[in-house]
Protein backbone atom coordinates (compact mmCIF):
# COMPACT_ATOMS: atom_id res chain seq x y z
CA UNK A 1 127.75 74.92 27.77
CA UNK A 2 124.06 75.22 26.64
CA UNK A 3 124.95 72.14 23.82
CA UNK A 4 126.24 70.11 26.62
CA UNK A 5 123.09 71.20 29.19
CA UNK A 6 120.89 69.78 26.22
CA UNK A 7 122.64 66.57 25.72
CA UNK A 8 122.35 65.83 29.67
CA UNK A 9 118.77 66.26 29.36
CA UNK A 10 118.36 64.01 26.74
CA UNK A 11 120.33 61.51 27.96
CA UNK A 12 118.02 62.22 31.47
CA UNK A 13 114.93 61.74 29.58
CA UNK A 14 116.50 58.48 27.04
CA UNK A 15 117.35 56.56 30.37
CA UNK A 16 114.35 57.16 32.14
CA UNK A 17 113.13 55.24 34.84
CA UNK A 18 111.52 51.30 33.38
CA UNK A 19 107.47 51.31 34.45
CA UNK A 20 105.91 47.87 33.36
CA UNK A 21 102.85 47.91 30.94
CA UNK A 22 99.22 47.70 33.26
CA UNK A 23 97.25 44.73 32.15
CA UNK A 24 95.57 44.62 28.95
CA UNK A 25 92.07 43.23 29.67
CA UNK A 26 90.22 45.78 32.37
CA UNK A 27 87.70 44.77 34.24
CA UNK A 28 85.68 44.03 37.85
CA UNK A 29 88.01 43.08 40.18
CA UNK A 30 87.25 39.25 41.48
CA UNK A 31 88.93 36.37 43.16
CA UNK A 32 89.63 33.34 40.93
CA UNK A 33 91.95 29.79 41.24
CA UNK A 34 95.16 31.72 40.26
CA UNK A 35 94.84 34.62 42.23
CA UNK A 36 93.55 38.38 42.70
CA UNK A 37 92.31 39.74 39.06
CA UNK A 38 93.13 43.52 39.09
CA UNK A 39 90.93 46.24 37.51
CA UNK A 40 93.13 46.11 35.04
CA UNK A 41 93.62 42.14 34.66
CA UNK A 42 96.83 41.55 35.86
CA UNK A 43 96.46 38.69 38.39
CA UNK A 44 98.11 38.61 41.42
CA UNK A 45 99.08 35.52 43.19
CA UNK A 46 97.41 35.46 46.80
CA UNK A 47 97.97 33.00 50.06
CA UNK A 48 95.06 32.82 52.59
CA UNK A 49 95.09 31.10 56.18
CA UNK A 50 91.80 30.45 57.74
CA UNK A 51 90.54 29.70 60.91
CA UNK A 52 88.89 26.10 62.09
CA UNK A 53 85.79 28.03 63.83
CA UNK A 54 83.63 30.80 62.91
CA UNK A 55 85.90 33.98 61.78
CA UNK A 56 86.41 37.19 63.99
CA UNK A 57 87.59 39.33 61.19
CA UNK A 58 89.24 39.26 57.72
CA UNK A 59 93.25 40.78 57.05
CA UNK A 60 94.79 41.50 54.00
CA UNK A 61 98.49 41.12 54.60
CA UNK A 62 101.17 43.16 52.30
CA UNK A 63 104.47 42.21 52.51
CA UNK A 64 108.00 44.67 52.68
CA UNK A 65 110.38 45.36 49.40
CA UNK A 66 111.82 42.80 47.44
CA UNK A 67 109.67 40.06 49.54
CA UNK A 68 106.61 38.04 48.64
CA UNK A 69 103.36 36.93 50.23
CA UNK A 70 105.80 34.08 51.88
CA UNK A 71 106.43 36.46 54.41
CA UNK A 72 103.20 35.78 56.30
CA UNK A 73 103.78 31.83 56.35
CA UNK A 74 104.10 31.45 59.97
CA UNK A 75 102.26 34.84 60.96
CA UNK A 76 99.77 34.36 58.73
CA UNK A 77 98.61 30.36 60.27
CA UNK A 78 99.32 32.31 63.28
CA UNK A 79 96.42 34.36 63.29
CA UNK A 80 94.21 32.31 62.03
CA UNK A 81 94.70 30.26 64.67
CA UNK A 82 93.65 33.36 66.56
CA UNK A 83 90.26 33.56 64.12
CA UNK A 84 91.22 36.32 61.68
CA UNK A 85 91.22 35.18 58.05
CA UNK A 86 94.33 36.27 56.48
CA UNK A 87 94.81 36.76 52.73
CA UNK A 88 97.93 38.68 51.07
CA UNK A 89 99.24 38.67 47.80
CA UNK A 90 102.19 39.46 45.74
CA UNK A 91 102.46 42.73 44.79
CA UNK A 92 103.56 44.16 41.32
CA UNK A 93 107.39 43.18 40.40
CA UNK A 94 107.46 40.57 43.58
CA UNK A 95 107.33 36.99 44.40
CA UNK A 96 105.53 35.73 41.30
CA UNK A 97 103.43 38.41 40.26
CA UNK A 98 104.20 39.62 36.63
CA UNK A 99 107.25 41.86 35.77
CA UNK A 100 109.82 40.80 38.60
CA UNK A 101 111.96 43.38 39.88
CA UNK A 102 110.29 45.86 38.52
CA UNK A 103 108.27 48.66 40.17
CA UNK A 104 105.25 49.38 39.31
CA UNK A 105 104.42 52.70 40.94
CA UNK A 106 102.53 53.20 44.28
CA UNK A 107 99.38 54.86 42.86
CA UNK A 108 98.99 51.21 41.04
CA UNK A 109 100.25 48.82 44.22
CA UNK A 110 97.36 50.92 46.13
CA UNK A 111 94.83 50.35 43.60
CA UNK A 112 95.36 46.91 44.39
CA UNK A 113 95.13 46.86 47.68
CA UNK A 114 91.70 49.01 47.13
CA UNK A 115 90.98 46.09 44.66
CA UNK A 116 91.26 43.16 46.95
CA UNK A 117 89.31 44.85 50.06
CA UNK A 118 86.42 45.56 47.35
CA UNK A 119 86.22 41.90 46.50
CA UNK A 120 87.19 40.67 50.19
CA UNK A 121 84.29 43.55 51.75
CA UNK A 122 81.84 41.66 49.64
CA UNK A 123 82.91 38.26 50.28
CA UNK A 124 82.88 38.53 54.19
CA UNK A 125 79.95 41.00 54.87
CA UNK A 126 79.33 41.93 58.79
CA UNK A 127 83.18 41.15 59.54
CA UNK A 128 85.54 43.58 60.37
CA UNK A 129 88.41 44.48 57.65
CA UNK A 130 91.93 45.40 58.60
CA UNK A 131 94.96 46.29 56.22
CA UNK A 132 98.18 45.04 57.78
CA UNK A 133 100.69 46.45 56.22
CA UNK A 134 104.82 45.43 56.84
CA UNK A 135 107.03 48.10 55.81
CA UNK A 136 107.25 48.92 52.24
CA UNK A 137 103.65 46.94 52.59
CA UNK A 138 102.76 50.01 55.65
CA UNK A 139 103.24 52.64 53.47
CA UNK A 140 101.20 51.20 50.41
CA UNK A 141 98.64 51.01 53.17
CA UNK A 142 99.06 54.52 54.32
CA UNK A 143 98.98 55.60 50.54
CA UNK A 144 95.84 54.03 49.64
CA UNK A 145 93.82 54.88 52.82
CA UNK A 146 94.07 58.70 52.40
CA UNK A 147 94.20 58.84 48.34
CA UNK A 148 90.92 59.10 46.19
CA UNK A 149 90.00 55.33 45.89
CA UNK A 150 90.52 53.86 49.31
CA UNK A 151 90.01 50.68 50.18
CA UNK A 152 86.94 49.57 52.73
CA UNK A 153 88.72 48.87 56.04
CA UNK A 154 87.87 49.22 59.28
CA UNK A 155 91.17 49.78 60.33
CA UNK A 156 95.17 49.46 59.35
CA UNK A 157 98.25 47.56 60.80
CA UNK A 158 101.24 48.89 60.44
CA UNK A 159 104.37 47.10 61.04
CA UNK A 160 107.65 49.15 60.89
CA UNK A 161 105.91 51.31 58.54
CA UNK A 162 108.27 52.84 55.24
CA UNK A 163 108.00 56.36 56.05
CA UNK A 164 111.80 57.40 55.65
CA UNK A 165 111.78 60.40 52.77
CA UNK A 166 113.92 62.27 51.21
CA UNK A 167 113.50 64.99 53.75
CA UNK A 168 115.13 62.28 56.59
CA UNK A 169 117.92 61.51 54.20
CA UNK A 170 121.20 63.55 53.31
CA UNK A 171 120.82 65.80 50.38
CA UNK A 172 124.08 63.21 48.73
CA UNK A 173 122.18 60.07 48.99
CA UNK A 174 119.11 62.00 47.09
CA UNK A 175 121.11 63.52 44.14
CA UNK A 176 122.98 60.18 43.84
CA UNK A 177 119.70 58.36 43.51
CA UNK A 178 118.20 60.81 41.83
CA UNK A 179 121.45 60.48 38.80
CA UNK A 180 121.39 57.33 39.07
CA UNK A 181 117.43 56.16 38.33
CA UNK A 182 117.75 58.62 35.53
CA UNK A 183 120.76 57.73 33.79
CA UNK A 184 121.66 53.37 34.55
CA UNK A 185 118.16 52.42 36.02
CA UNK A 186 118.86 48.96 35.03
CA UNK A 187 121.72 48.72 37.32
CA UNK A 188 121.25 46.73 40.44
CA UNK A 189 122.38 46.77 43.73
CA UNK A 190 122.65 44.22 46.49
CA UNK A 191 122.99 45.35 50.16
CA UNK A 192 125.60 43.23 50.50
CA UNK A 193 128.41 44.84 53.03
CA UNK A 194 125.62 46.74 54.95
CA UNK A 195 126.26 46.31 58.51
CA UNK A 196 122.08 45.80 59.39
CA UNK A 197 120.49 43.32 61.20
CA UNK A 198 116.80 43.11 60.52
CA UNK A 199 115.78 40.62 62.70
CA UNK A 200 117.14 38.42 65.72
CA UNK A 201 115.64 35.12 64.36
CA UNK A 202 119.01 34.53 62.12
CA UNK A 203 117.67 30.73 60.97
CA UNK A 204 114.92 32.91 59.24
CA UNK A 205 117.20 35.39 57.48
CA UNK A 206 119.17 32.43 56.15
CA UNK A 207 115.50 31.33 54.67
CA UNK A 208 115.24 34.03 52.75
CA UNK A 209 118.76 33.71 51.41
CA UNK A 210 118.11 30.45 50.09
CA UNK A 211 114.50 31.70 48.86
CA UNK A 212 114.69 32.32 44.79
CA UNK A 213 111.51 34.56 44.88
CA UNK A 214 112.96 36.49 47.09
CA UNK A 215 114.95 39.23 45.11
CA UNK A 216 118.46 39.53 46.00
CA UNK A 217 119.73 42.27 43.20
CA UNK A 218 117.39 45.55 43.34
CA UNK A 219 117.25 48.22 40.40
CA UNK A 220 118.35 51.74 40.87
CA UNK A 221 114.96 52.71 39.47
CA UNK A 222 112.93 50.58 41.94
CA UNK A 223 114.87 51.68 45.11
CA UNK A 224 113.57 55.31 43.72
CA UNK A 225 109.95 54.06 43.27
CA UNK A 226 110.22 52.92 47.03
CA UNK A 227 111.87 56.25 48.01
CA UNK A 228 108.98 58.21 46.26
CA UNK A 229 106.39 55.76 47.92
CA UNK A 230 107.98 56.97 51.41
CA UNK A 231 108.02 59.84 50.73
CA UNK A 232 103.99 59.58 49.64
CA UNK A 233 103.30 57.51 53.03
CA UNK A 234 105.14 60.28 55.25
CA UNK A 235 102.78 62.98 53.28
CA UNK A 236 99.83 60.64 53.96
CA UNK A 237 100.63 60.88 57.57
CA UNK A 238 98.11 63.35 58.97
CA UNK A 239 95.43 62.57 56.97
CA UNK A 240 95.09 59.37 58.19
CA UNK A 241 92.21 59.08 60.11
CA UNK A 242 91.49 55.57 60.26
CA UNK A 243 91.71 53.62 63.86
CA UNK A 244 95.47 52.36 63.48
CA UNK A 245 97.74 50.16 65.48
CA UNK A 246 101.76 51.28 64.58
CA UNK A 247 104.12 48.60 65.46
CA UNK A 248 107.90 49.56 66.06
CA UNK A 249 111.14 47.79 67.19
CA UNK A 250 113.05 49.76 68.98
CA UNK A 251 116.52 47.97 67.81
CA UNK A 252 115.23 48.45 63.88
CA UNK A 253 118.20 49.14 62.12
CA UNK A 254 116.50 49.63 59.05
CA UNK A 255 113.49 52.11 59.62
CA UNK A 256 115.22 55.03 61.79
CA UNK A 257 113.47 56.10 64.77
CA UNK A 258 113.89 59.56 64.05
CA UNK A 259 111.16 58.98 61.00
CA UNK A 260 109.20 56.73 63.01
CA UNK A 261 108.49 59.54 65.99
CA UNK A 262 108.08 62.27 63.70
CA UNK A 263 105.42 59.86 62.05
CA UNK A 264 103.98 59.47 65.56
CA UNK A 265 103.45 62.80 66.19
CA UNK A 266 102.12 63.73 63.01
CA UNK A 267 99.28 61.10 63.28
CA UNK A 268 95.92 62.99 63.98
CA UNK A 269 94.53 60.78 66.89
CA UNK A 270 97.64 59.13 67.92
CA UNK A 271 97.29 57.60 71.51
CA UNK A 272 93.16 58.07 71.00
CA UNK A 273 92.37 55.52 68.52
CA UNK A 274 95.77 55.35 66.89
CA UNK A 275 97.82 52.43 69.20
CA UNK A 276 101.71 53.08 69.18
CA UNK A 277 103.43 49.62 70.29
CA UNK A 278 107.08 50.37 70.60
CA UNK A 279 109.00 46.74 71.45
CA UNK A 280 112.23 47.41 73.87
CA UNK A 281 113.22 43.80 71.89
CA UNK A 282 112.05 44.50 68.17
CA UNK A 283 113.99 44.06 65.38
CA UNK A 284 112.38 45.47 61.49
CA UNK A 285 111.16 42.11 60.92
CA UNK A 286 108.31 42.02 64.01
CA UNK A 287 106.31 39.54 62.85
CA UNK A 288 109.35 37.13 62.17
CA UNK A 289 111.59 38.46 64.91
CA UNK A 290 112.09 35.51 67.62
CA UNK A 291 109.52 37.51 70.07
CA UNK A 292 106.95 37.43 67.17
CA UNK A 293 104.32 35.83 68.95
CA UNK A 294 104.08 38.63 71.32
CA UNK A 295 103.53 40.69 68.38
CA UNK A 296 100.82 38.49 67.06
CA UNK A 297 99.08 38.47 69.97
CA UNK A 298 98.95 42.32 70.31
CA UNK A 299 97.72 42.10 66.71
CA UNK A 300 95.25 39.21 67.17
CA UNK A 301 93.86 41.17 70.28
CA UNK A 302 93.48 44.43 68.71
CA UNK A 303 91.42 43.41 65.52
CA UNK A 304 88.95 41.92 67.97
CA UNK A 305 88.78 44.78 70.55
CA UNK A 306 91.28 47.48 69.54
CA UNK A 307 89.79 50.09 72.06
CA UNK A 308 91.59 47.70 75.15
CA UNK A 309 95.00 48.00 76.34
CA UNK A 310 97.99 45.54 74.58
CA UNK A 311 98.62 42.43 75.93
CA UNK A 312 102.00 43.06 75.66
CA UNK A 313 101.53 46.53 77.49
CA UNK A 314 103.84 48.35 74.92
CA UNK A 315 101.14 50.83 73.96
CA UNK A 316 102.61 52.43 77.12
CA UNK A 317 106.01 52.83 75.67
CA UNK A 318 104.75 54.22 72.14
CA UNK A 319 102.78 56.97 74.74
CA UNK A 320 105.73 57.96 76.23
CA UNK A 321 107.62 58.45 72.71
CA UNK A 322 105.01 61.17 71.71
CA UNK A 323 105.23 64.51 72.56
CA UNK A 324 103.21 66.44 74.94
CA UNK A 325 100.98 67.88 72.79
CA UNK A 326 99.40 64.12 71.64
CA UNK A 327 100.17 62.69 74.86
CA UNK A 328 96.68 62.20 76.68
């Protein structure tokens, strides 16, 4: 028994989890032709969309799991249109930045983020910095806000925010994962056969099929890094004290609402400073959902005034989703 014991645990530790190798040439972070140059110089390609007149603030844009900077395309021209300056990149293991598929921890994707809003602070001086942040990309925000190296911001975005942990899912599905990332990380799974819609704007989710940077076939090991990174974001939770606006769909079939309310009320100044916009006709995918404009607009509004009421009026609904202790 004790011979067998032993041999599990070295086949636990022999199989562990794959974390790619942090650049080689450290330095100050900067912007250059090819992209965001990390502290540790790994560059990181980055998209930006800027307005035709003067600029009313500056977002940096991260995008969900398994996605790329792509995803802010249409959202991102959007609200530039509007006269925010949008930049977001590819994170670690996505789109084009280096080692593909794999994950690169959420202490590092943070770092980045703290990174880019260094260089960005610098660059646009007297303008007001948001970090908008679309699921997987929420929780990175939510991460690297409260940790020991945050990012200048004056204020996050958070679109369907990843904040599902272990403590939200049944005890199987976290031993499963847990064997699993620690014994065939390299093993990939697809989705495929899960009955989920994430969005209502279908000619968009066939995009996406056809998109090769898009990563179809997910490693055990990096569905665990995203697990561990919700479960970081939902411990973040009340000790985020930044001004916040918390986007939510209420037909998600990805994030559960049960997470997303006991998110709510965990936030410190939620409904006093902390906007919750609950959509009766949101899917995951807000900001690509057919209704996205009157997402963008709720966005576009709040970065220039984010103490008035939503356009949309759904701050109402994400009031009456708290409970009466933050309701004011």
């Amino acid at each position: 028994m004790r011979a067998a014991l032993l041999a599990l645990i070295f086949l636990l530790n022999a199989c562990a989890p794959l974390l790619p190798p942090l650049g080689e040439n450290p330095g100050a972070p900067s912007l250059t032709d090819k992209g965001l140059r990390t502290r540790d110089g790994m560059t990181l390609p980055v998209r930006k969309w800027m307005p035709t007149a003067w600029p009313k603030g500056v977002v940096i844009a991260l995008h969900g799991f398994n996605d790329y900077s792509n995803a802010f395309k249409e959202s991102g021209a959007y609200l530039a249109s509007k006269g925010l300056v949008v930049f977001a990149i590819d994170q670690r293991g996505f789109g084009r930045a280096p080692h593909r598929g794999l994950w690169a921890g959420h202490e590092v994707m943070a770092h980045d983020l703290t990174d880019l809003a260094k260089v960005l602070r610098g660059k646009y001086m007297g303008l007001p910095l948001y970090l908008l942040g679309e699921s997987m990309g929420g929780a990175v925000v939510m991460v690297a806000v409260t940790g020991n190296d945050p990012p200048p911001h004056d204020g996050v975005i958070l679109a369907a925010p990843a904040g599902w942990g272990r403590d939200t899912m049944p005890w199987y599905q976290d031993v499963a994962l847990a064997l699993s990332t620690h014994t065939v990380p390299w093993v990939t799974v697809t989705g495929r056969g899960l009955k989920r819609v994430p969005s209502d704007n279908i000619e968009m989710l066939r995009a996406l099929g056809r998109d090769p940077l898009v990563i179809k076939e997910t490693r055990i090991d990096a569905v665990h890094g995203l697990v561990d990174l919700m479960d970081a974001a939902q411990a973040a939770t009340p000790k985020l004290k930044s001004r916040a606006l918390v986007l939510y769909g209420i037909k998600d079939e990805i994030i559960p609402t049960d997470p997303v309310l006991k998110m709510a009320n965990l936030l410190p100044f939620a409904g006093r400073g902390q906007t919750l916009a609950f959509y009766p006709k949101g899917y995951h995918m807000l900001l690509r959902d057919l209704q996205a404009k009157k997402v963008l607009d709720d966005i576009a509004a709040w970065a220039v005034d984010p103490n008035k009421p939503l356009p949309s009026g759904v701050d109402a609904n994400g009031i009456r989703f708290l409970g009466p202790s933050k309701s004011p």
